[in-house]
N, C-alpha and C. Protein backbone atom coordinates (compact mmCIF):
# COMPACT_ATOMS: atom_id res chain seq x y z
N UNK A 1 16.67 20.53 -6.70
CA UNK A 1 15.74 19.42 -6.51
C UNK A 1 14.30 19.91 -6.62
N UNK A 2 13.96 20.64 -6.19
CA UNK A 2 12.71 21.55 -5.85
C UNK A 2 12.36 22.29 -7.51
N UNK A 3 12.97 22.28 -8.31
CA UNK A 3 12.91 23.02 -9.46
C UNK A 3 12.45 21.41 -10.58
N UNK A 4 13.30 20.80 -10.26
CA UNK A 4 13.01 19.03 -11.13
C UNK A 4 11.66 18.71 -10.78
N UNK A 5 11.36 18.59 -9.51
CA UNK A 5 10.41 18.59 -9.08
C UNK A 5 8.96 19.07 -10.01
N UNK A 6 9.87 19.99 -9.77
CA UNK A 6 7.98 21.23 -10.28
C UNK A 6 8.07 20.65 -11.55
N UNK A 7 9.30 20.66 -12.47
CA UNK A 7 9.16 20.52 -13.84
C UNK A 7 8.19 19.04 -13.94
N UNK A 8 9.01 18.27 -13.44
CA UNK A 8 8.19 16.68 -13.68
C UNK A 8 6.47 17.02 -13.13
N UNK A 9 6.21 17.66 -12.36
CA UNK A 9 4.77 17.67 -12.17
C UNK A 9 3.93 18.42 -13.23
N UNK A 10 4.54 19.47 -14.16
CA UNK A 10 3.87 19.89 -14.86
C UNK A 10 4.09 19.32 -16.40
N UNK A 11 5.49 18.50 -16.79
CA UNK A 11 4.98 17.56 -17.64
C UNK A 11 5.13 16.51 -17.84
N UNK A 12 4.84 16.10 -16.72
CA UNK A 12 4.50 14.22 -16.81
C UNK A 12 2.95 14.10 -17.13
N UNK A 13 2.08 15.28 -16.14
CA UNK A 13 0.51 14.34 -16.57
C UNK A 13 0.03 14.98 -17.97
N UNK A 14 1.15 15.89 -18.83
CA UNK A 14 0.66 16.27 -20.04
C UNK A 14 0.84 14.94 -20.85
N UNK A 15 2.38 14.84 -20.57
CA UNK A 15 2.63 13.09 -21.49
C UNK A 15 2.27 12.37 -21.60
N UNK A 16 1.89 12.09 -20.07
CA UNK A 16 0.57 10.78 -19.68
C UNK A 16 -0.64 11.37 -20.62
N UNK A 17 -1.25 11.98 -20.91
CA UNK A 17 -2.60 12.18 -21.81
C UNK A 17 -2.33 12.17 -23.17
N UNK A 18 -0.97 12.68 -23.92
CA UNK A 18 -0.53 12.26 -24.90
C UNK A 18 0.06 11.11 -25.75
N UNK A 19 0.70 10.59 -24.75
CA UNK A 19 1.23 9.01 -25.30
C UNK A 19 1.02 7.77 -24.38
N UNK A 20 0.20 8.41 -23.03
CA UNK A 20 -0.11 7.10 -22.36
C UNK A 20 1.43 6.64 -21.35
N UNK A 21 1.56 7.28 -20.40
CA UNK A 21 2.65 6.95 -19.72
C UNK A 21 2.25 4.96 -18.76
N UNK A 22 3.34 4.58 -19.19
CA UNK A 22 3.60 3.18 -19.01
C UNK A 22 3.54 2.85 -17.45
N UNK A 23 3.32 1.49 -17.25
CA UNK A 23 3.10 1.66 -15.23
C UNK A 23 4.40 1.62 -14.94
N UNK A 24 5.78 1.15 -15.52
CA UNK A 24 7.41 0.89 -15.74
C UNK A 24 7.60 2.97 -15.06
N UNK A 25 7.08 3.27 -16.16
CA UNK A 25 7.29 4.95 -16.31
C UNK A 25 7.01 5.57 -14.99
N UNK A 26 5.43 4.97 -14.30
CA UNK A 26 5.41 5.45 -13.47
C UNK A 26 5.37 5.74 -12.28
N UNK A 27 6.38 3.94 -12.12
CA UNK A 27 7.22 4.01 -11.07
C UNK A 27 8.58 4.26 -11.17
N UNK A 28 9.36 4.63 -11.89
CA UNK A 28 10.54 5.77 -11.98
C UNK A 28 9.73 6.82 -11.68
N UNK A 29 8.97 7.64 -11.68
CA UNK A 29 8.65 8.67 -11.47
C UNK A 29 8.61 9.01 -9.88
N UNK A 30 7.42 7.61 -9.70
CA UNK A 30 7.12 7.84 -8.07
C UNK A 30 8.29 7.33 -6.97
N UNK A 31 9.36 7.11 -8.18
CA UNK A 31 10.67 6.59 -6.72
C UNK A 31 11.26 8.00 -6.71
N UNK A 32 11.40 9.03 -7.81
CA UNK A 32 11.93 10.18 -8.17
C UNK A 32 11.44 11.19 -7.07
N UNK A 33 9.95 11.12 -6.42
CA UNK A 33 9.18 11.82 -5.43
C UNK A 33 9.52 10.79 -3.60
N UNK A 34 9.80 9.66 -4.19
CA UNK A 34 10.18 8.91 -3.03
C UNK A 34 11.57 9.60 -2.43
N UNK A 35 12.42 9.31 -3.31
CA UNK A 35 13.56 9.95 -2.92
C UNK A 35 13.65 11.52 -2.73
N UNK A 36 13.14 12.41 -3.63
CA UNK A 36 12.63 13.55 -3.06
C UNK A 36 12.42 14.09 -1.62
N UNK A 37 11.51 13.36 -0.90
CA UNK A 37 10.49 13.40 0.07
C UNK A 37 11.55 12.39 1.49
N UNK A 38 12.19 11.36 0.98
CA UNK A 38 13.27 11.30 1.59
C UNK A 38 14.77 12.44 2.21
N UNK A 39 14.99 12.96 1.11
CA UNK A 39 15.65 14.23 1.66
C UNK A 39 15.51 14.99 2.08
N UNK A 40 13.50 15.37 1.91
CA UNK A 40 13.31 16.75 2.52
C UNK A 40 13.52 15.53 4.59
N UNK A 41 13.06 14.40 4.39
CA UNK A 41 12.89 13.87 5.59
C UNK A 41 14.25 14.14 6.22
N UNK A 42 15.52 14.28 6.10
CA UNK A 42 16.43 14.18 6.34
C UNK A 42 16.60 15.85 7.36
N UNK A 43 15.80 16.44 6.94
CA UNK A 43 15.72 17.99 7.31
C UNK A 43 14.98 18.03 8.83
N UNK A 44 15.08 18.81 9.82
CA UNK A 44 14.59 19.19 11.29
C UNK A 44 13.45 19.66 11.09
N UNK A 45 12.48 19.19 11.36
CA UNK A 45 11.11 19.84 11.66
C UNK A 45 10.11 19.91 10.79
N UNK A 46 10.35 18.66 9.20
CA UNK A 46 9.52 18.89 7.90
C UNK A 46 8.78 17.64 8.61
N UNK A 47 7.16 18.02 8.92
CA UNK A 47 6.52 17.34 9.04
C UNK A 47 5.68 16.33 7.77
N UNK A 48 6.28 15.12 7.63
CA UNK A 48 5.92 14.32 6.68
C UNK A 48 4.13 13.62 6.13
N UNK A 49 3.36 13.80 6.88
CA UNK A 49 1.58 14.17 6.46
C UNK A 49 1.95 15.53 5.68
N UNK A 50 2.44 16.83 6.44
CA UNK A 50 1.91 18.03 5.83
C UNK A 50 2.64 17.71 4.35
N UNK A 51 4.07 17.16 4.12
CA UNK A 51 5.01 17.28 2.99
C UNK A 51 4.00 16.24 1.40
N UNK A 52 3.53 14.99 2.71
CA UNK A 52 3.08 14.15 1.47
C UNK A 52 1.51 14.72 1.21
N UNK A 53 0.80 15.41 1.69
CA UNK A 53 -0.43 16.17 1.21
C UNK A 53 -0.40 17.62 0.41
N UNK A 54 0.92 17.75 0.70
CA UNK A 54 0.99 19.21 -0.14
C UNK A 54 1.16 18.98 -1.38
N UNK A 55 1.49 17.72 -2.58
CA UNK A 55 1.88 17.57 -3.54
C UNK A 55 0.33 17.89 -4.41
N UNK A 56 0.76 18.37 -5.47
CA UNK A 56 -0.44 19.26 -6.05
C UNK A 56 -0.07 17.79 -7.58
N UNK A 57 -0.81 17.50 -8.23
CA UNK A 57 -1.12 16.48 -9.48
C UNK A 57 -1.78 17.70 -10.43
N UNK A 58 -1.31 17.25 -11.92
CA UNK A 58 -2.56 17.52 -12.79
C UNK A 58 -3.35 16.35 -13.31
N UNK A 59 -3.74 16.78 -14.34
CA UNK A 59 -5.31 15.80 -14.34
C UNK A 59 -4.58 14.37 -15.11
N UNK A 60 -3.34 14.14 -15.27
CA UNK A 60 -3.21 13.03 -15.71
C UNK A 60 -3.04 11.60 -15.06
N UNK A 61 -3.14 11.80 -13.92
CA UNK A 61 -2.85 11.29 -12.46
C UNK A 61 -4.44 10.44 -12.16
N UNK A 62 -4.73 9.29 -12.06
CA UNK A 62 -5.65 9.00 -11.47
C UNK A 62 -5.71 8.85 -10.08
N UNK A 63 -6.59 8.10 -9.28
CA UNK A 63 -6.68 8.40 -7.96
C UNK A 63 -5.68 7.30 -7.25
N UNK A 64 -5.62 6.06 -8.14
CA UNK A 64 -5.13 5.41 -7.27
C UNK A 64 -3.05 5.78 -7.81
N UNK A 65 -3.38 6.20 -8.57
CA UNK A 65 -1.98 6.69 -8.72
C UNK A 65 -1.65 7.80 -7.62
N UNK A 66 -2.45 8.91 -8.14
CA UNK A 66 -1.84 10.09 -6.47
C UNK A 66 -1.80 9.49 -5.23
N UNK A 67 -2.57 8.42 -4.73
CA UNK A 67 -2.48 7.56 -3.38
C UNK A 67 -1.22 6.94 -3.26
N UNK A 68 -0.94 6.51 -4.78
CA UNK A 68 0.60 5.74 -4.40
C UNK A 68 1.75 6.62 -4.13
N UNK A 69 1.70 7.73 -5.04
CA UNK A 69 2.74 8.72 -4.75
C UNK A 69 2.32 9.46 -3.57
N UNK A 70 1.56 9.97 -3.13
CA UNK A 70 1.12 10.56 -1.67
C UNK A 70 1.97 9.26 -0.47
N UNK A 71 1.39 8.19 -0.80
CA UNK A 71 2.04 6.89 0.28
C UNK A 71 3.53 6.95 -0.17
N UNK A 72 4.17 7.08 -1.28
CA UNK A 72 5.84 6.71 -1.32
C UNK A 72 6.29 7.74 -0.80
N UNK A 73 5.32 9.47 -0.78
CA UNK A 73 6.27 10.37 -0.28
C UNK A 73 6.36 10.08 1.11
N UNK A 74 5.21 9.82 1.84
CA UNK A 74 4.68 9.87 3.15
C UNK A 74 5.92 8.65 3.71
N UNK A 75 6.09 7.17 3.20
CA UNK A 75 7.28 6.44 3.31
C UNK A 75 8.82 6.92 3.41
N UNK A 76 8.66 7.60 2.13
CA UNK A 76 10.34 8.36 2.10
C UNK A 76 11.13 9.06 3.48
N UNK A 77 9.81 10.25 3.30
CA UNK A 77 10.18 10.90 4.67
C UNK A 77 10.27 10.19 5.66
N UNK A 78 9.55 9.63 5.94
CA UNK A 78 9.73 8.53 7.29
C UNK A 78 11.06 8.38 7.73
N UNK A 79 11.49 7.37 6.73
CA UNK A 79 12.72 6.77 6.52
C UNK A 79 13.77 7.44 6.86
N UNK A 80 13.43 8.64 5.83
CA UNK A 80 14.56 9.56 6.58
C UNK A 80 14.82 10.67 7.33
N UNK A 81 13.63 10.68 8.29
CA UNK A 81 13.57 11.45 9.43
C UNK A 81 14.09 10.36 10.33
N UNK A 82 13.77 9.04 9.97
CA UNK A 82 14.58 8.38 11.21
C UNK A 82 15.49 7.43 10.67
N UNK A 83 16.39 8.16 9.83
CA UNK A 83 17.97 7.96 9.51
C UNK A 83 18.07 6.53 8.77
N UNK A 84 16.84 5.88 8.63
CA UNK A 84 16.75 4.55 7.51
C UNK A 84 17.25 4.50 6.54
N UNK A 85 17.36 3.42 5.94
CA UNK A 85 18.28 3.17 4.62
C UNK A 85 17.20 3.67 3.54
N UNK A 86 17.53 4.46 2.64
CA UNK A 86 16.58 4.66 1.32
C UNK A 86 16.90 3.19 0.32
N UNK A 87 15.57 2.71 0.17
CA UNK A 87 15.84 1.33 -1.06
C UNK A 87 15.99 1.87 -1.96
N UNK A 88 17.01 1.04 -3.08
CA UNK A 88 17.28 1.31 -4.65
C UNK A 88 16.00 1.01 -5.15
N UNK A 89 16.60 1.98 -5.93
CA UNK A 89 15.54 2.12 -7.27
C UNK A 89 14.84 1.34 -8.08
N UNK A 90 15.90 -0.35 -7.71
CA UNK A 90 15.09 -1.48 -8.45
C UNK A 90 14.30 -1.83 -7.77
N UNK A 91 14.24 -2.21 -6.21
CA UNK A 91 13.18 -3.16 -5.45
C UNK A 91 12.78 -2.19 -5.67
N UNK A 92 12.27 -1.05 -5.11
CA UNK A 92 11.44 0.19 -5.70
C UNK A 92 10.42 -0.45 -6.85
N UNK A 93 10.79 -0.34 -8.21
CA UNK A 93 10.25 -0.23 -9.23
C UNK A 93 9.74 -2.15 -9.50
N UNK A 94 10.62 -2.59 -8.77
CA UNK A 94 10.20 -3.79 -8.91
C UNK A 94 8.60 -4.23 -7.92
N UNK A 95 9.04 -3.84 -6.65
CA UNK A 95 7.64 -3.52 -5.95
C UNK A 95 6.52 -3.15 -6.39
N UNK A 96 6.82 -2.19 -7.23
CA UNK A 96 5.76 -1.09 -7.36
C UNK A 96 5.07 -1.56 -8.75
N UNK A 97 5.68 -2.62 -9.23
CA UNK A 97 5.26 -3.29 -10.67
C UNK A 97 4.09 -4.20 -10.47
N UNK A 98 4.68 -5.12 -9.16
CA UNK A 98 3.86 -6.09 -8.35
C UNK A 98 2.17 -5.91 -8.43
């Protein structure tokens, strides 16, 4: 998980500057860090501020985009530090279209 991870962070914001990643695109992405950040929540003692501020962006990322993914990780964990249901991927992406 931790390896997908890294990969998608180092080339999603290349793609995004090359072909213009879609807002569809990049909420699959940010449910991909939702759910992520959900499992680490599932873990004893991963404090969820430190987990959702540690995520490092490159420059393809604008601001209000890293806010949303900083907020879905910061959500995820939540959820599943306190054993909540993780939402599918559609209200997810459907939300996040809104």
């Amino acid at each position: 998980m931790r390896k997908l991870l890294f990969v998608l962070f180092l080339t999603l914001p290349a793609l995004s500057k090359q072909i213009g990643i879609t807002q569809e695109q990049f909420c699959h992405f940010s449910y991909t860090i939702y759910k992520g950040c959900y499992q680490r929540g599932l873990m004893p003692g991963v404090d969820c501020n430190t987990l959702s501020e540690g995520i490092k962006f490159g420059k393809g990322f604008n601001k209000k985009q890293v806010d949303y993914i900083k907020k879905s990780c910061k959500t995820g964990c939540f959820l599943g530090k306190n054993k909540f249901k993780l939402q599918s991927e559609n209200v997810f992406v459907e939300n996040c279209l809104k």
